[in-house]
N, C-alpha and C. Protein backbone atom coordinates (compact mmCIF):
# COMPACT_ATOMS: atom_id res chain seq x y z
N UNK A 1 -13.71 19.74 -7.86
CA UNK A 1 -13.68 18.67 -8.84
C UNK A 1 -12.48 17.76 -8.57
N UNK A 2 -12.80 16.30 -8.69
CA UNK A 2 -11.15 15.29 -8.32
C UNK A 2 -10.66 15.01 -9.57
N UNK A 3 -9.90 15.44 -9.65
CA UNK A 3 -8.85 14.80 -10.87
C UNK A 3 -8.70 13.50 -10.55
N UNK A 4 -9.31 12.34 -11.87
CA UNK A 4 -8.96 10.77 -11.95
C UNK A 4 -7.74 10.82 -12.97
N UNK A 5 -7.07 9.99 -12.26
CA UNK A 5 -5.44 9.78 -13.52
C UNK A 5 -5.94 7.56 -13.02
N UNK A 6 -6.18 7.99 -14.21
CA UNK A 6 -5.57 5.67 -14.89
C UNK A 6 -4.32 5.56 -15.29
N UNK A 7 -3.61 4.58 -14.66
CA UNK A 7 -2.68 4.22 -15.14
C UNK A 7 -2.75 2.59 -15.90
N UNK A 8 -2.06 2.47 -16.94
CA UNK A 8 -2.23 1.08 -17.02
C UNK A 8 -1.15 0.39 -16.43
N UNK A 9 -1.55 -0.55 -17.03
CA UNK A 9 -0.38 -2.30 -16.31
C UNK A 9 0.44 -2.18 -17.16
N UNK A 10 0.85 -1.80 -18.10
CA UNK A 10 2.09 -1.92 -19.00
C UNK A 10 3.03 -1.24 -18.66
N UNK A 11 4.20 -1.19 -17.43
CA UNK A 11 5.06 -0.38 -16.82
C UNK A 11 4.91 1.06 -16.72
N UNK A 12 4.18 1.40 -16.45
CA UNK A 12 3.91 2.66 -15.62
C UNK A 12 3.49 2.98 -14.32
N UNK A 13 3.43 1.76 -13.71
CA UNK A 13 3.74 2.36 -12.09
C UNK A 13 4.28 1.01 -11.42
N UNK A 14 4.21 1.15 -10.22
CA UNK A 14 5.45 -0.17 -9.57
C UNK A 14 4.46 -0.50 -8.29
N UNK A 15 3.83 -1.50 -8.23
CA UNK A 15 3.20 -1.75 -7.00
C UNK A 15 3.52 -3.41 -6.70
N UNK A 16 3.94 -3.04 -5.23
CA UNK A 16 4.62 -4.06 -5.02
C UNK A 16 3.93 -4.74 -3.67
N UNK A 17 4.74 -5.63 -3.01
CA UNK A 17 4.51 -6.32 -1.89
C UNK A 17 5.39 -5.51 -0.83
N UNK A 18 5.51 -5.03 0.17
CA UNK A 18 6.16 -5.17 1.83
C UNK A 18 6.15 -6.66 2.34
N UNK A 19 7.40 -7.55 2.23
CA UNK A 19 7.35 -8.74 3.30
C UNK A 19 8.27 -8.56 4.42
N UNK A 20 7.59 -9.36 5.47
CA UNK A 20 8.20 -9.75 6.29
C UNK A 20 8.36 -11.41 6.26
N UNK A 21 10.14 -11.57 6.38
CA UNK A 21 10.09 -13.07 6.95
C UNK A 21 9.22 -13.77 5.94
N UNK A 22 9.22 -13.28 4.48
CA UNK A 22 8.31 -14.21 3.39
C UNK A 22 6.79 -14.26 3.75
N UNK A 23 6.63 -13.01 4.53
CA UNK A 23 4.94 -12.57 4.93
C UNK A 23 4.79 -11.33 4.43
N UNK A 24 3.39 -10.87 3.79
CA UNK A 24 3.49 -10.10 3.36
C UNK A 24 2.69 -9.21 4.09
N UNK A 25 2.66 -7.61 4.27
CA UNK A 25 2.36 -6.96 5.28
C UNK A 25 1.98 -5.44 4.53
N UNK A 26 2.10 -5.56 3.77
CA UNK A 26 1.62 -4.40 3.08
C UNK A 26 2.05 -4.37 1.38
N UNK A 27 1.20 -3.51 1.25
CA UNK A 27 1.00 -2.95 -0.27
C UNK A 27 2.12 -2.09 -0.51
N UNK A 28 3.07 -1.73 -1.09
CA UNK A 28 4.31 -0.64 -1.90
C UNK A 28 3.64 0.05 -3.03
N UNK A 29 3.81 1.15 -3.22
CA UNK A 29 3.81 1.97 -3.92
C UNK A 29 4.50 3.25 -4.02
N UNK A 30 5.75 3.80 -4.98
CA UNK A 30 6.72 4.50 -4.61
C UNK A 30 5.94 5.82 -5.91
N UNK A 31 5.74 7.13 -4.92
CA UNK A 31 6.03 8.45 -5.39
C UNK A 31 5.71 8.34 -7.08
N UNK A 32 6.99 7.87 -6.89
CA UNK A 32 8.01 8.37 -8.07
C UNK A 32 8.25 7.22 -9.38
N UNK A 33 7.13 6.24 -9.16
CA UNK A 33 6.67 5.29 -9.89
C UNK A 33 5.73 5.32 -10.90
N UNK A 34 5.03 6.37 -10.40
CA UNK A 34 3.77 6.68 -11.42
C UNK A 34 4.49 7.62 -12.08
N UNK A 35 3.62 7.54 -13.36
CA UNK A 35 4.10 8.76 -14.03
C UNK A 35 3.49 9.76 -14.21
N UNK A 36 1.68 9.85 -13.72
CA UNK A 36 1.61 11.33 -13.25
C UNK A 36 0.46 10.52 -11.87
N UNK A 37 0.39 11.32 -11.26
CA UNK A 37 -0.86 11.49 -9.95
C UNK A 37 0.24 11.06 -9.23
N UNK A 38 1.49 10.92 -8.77
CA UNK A 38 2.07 10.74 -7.65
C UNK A 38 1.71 11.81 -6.27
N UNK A 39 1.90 12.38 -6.44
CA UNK A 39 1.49 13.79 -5.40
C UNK A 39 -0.23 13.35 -4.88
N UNK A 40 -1.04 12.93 -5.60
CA UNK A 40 -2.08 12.24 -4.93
C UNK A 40 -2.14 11.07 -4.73
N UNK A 41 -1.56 9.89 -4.85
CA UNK A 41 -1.41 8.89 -4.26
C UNK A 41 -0.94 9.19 -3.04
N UNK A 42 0.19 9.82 -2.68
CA UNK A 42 0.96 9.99 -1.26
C UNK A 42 0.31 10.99 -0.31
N UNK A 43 -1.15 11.90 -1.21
CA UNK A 43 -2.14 12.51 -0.15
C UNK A 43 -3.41 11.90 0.29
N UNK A 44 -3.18 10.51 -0.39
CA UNK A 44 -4.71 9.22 0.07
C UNK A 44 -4.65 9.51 0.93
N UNK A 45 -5.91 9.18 1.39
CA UNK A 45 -6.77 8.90 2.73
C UNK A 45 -7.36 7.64 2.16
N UNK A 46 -7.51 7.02 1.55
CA UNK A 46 -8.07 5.30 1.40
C UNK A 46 -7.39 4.92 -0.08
N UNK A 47 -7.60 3.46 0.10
CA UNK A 47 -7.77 2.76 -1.41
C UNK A 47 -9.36 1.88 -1.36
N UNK A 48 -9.06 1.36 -2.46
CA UNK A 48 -9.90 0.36 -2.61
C UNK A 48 -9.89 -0.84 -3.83
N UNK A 49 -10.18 -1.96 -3.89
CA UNK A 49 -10.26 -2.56 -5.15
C UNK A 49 -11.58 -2.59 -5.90
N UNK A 50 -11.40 -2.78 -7.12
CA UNK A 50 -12.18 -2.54 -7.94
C UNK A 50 -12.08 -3.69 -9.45
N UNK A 51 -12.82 -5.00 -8.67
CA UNK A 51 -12.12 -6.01 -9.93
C UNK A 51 -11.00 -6.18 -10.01
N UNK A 52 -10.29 -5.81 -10.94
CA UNK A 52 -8.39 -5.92 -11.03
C UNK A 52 -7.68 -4.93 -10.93
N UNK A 53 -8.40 -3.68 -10.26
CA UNK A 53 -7.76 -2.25 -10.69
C UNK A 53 -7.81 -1.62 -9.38
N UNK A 54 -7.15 -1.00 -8.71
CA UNK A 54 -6.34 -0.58 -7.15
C UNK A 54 -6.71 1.40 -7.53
N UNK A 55 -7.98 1.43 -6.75
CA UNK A 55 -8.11 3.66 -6.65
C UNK A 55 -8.21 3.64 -5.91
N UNK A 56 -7.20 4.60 -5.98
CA UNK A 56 -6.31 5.34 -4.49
C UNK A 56 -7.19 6.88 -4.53
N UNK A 57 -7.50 7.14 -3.25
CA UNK A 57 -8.23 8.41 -3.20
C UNK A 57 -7.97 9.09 -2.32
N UNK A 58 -7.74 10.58 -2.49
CA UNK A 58 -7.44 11.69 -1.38
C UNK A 58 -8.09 12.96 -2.28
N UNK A 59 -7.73 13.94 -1.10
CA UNK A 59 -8.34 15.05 -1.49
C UNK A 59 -7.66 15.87 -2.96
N UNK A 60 -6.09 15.17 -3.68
CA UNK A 60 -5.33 16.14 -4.07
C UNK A 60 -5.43 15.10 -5.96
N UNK A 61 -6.91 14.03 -5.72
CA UNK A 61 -7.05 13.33 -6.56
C UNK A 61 -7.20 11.85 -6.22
N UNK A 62 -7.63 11.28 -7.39
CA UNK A 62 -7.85 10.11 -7.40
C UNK A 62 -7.07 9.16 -8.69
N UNK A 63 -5.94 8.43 -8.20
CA UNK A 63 -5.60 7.64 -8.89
C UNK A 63 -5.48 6.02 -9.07
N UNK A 64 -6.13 5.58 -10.56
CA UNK A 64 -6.51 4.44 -10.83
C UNK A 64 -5.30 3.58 -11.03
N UNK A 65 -4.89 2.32 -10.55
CA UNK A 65 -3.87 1.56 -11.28
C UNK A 65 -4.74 -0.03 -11.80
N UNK A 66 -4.72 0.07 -12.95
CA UNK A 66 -5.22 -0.85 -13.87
C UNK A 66 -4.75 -2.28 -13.50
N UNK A 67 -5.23 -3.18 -13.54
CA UNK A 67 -5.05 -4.25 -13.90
C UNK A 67 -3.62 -4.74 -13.27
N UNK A 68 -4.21 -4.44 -11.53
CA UNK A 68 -3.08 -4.98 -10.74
C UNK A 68 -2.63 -6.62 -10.65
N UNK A 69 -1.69 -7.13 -10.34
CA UNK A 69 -1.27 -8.43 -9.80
C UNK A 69 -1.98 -9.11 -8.94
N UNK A 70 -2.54 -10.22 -9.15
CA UNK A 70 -3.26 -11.60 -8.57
C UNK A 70 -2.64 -10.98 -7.02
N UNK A 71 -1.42 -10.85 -6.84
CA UNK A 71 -0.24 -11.57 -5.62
C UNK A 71 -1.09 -9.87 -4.89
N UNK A 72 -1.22 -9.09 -5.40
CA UNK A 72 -1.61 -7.57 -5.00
C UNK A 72 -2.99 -7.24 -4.45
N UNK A 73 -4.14 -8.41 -5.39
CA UNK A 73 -5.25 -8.37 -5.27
C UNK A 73 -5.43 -8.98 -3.58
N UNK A 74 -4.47 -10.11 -3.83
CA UNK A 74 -4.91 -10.76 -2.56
C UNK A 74 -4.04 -10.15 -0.98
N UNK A 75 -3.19 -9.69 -1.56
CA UNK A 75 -3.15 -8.82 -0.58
C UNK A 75 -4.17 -7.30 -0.05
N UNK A 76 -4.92 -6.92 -0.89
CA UNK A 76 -5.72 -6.49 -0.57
C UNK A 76 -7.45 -6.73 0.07
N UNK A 77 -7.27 -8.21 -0.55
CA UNK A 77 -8.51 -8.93 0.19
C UNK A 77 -7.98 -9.08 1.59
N UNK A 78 -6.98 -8.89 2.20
CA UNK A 78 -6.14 -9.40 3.24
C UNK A 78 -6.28 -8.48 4.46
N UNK A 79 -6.68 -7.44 3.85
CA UNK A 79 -7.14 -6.06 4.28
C UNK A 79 -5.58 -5.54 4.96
N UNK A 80 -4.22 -5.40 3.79
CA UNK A 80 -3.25 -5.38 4.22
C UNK A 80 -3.32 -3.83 4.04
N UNK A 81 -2.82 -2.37 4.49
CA UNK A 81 -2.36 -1.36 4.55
C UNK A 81 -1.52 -1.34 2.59
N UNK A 82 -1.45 -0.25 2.50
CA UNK A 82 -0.79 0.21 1.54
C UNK A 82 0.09 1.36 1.98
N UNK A 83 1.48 1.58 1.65
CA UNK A 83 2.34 2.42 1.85
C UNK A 83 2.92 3.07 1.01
N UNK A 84 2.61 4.52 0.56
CA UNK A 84 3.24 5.37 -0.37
C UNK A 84 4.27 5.96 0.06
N UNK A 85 5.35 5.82 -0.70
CA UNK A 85 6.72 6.58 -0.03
C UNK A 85 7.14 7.39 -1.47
N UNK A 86 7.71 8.19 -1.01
CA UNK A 86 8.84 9.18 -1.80
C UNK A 86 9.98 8.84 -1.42
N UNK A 87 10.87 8.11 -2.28
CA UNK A 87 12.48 8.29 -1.72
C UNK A 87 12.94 9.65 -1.98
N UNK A 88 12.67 10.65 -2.33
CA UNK A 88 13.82 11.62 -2.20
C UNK A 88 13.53 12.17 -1.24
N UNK A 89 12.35 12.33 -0.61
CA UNK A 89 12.20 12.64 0.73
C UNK A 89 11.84 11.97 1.82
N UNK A 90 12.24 11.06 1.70
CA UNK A 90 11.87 9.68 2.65
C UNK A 90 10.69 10.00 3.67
N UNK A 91 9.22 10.12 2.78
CA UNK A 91 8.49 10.55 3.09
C UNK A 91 7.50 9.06 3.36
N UNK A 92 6.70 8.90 4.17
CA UNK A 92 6.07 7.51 4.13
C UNK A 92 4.50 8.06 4.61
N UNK A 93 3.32 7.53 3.66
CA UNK A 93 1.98 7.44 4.08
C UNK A 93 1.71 6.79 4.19
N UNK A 94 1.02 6.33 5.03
CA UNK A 94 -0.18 4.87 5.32
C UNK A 94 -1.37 4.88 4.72
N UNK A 95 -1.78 3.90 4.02
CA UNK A 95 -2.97 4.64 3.33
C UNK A 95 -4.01 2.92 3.83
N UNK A 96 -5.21 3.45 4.24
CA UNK A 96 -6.01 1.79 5.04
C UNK A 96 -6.90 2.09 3.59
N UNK A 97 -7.74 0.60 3.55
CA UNK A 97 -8.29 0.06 2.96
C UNK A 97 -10.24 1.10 2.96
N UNK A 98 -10.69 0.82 2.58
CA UNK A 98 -11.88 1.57 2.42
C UNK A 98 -12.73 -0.06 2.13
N UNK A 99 -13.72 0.40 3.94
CA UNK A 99 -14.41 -1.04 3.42
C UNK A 99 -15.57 -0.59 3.02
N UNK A 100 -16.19 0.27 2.87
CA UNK A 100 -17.99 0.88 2.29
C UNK A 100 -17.34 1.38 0.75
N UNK A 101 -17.64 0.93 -0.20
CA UNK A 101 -17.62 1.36 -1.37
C UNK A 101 -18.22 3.02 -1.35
N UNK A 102 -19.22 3.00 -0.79
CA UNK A 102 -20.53 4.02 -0.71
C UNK A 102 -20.16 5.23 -0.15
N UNK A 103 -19.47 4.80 1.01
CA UNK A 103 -18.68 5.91 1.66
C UNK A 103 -17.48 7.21 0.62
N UNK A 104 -17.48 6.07 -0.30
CA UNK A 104 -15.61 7.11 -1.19
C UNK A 104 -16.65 8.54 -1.84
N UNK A 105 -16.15 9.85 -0.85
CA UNK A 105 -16.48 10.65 -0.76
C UNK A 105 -15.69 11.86 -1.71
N UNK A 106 -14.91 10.83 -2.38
CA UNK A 106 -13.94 11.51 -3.64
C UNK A 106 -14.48 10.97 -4.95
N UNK A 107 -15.78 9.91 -5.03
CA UNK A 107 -16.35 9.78 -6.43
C UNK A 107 -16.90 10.06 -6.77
N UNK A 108 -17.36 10.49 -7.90
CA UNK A 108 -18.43 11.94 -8.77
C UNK A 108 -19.30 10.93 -9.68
């Protein structure tokens, strides 16, 4: 069974931009931002969008972030990477984009 955790948009998690040089190159998302499903965000194997809302999926769960940022969306139309890190263990995942809806083999 996958555990789904939603988070909403009202400060409970931190998803950000990676720029380079005022380019943007990836999706941020830190660990230790969410306030619960961190441990499965940083075991994705894909994301995807969903309207305004960013699920992240791996085997250790599936977590929803609600009602992401315009600036976030389009970085994901961009087909930019997303990067989950842990600072206390300066741990870094790559997590790619999921282009078959059909394929997410973590939805029930």
């Amino acid at each position: 069974m996958t555990i789904e955790l939603h988070m909403n948009a009202l400060g409970s998690y931190a998803l950000g931009l990676g720029m380079n040089d005022k380019v943007p190159v990836c999706l941020l998302l830190s660990h230790d931002s969410v306030s619960v499903g961190g441990e499965a965000a940083i075991s994705a194997e894909y994301y995807q969008l969903e309207g305004s809302d960013l699920r992240i999926s791996g085997p250790n769960g599936v977590v929803v972030l609600k009602e992401i940022e315009q600036a976030c969306i389009d970085a994901v139309e961009a087909q930019l990477p997303l990067v989950v890190i842990d600072p206390a263990t300066e741990r870094e995942v790559l997590v790619t984009r999921l282009e078959d809806p059909s394929s997410d083999i973590y939805r029930e």
